[in-house]
Protein backbone atom coordinates (compact mmCIF):
# COMPACT_ATOMS: atom_id res chain seq x y z
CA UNK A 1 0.00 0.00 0.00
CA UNK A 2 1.21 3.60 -1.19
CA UNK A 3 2.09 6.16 1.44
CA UNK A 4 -0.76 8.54 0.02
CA UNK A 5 -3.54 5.14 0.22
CA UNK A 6 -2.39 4.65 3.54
CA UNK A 7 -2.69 8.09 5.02
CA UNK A 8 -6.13 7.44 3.33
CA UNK A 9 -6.99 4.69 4.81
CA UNK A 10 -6.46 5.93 8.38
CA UNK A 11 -8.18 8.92 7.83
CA UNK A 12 -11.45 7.56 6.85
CA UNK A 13 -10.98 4.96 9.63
CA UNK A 14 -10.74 7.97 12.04
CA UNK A 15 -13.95 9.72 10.38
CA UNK A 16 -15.91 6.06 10.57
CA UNK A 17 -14.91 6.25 14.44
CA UNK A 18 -15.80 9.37 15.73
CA UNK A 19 -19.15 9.60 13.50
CA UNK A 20 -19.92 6.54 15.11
CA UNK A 21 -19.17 7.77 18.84
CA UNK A 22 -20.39 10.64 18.37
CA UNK A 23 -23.89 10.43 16.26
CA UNK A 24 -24.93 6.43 17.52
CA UNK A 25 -23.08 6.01 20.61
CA UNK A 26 -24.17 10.02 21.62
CA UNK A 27 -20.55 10.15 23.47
CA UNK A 28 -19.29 14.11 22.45
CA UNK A 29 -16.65 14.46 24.90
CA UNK A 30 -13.24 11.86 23.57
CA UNK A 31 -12.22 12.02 27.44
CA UNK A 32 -15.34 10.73 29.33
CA UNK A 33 -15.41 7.83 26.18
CA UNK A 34 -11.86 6.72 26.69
CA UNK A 35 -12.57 6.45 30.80
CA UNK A 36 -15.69 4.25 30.19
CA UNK A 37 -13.74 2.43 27.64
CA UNK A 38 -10.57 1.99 29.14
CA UNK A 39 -8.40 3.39 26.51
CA UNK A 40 -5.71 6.05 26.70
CA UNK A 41 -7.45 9.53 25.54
CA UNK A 42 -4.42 10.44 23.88
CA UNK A 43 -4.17 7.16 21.41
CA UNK A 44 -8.13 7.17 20.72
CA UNK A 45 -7.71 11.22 19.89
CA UNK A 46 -4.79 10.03 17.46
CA UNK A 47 -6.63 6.84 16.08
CA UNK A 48 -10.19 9.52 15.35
CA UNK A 49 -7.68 11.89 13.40
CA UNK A 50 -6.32 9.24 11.08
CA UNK A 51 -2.40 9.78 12.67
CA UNK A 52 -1.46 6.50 13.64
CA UNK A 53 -1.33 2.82 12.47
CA UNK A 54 -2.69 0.24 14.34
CA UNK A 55 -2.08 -3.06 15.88
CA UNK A 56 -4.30 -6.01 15.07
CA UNK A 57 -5.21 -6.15 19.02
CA UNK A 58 -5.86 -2.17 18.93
CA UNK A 59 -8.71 -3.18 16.60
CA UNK A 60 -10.07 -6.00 18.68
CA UNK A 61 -9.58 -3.24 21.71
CA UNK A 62 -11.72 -0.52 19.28
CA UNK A 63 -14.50 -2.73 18.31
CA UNK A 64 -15.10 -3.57 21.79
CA UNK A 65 -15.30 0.55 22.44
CA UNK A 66 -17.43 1.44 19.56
CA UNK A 67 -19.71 -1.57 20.07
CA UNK A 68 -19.00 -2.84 16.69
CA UNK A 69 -19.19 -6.34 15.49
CA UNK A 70 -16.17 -8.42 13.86
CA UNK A 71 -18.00 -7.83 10.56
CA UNK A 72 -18.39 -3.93 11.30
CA UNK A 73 -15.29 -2.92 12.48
CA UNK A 74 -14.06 -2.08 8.96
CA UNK A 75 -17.91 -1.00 8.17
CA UNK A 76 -16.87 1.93 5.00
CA UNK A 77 -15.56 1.93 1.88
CA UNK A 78 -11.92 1.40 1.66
CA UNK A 79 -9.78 4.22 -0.63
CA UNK A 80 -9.41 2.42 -3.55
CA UNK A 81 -7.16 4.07 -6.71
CA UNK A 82 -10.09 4.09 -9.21
């Protein structure tokens, strides 16, 4: 995957997370969600903003969060080059 894809790829996996904490799971505020989630504020800020690249287990750790399913998790169209 291309630098440019990747960056992407993260981003949109950011947007799909904070839409979905803040418009289904009605949490505004990042720092009350990571203390009823048990996740660092700092890495869930940086995961919603598309700046880091996660682990495998961060994902299992997310889905639990964001009450998303196995099959969900990755719920929006990938960046694609067409």
């Amino acid at each position: 995957m291309q630098k440019e894809q990747k960056l992407k790829f993260l981003t949109e996996f950011g947007i799909y997370l904070k839409t979905r904490r803040e418009k289904i799971l009605k949490e505004k505020n990042l720092l009350q969600f990571s203390y009823s989630s048990n996740l660092d504020n700092s890495k869930l800020a940086k995961i919603e903003k598309g700046e880091v690249d996660i682990q495998f287990s961060t994902l299992i750790e997310l889905a639990k969060a964001y009450k998303l399913s196995d099959k969900t998790i990755l719920g929006f169209k990938f960046p694609t080059d067409e």
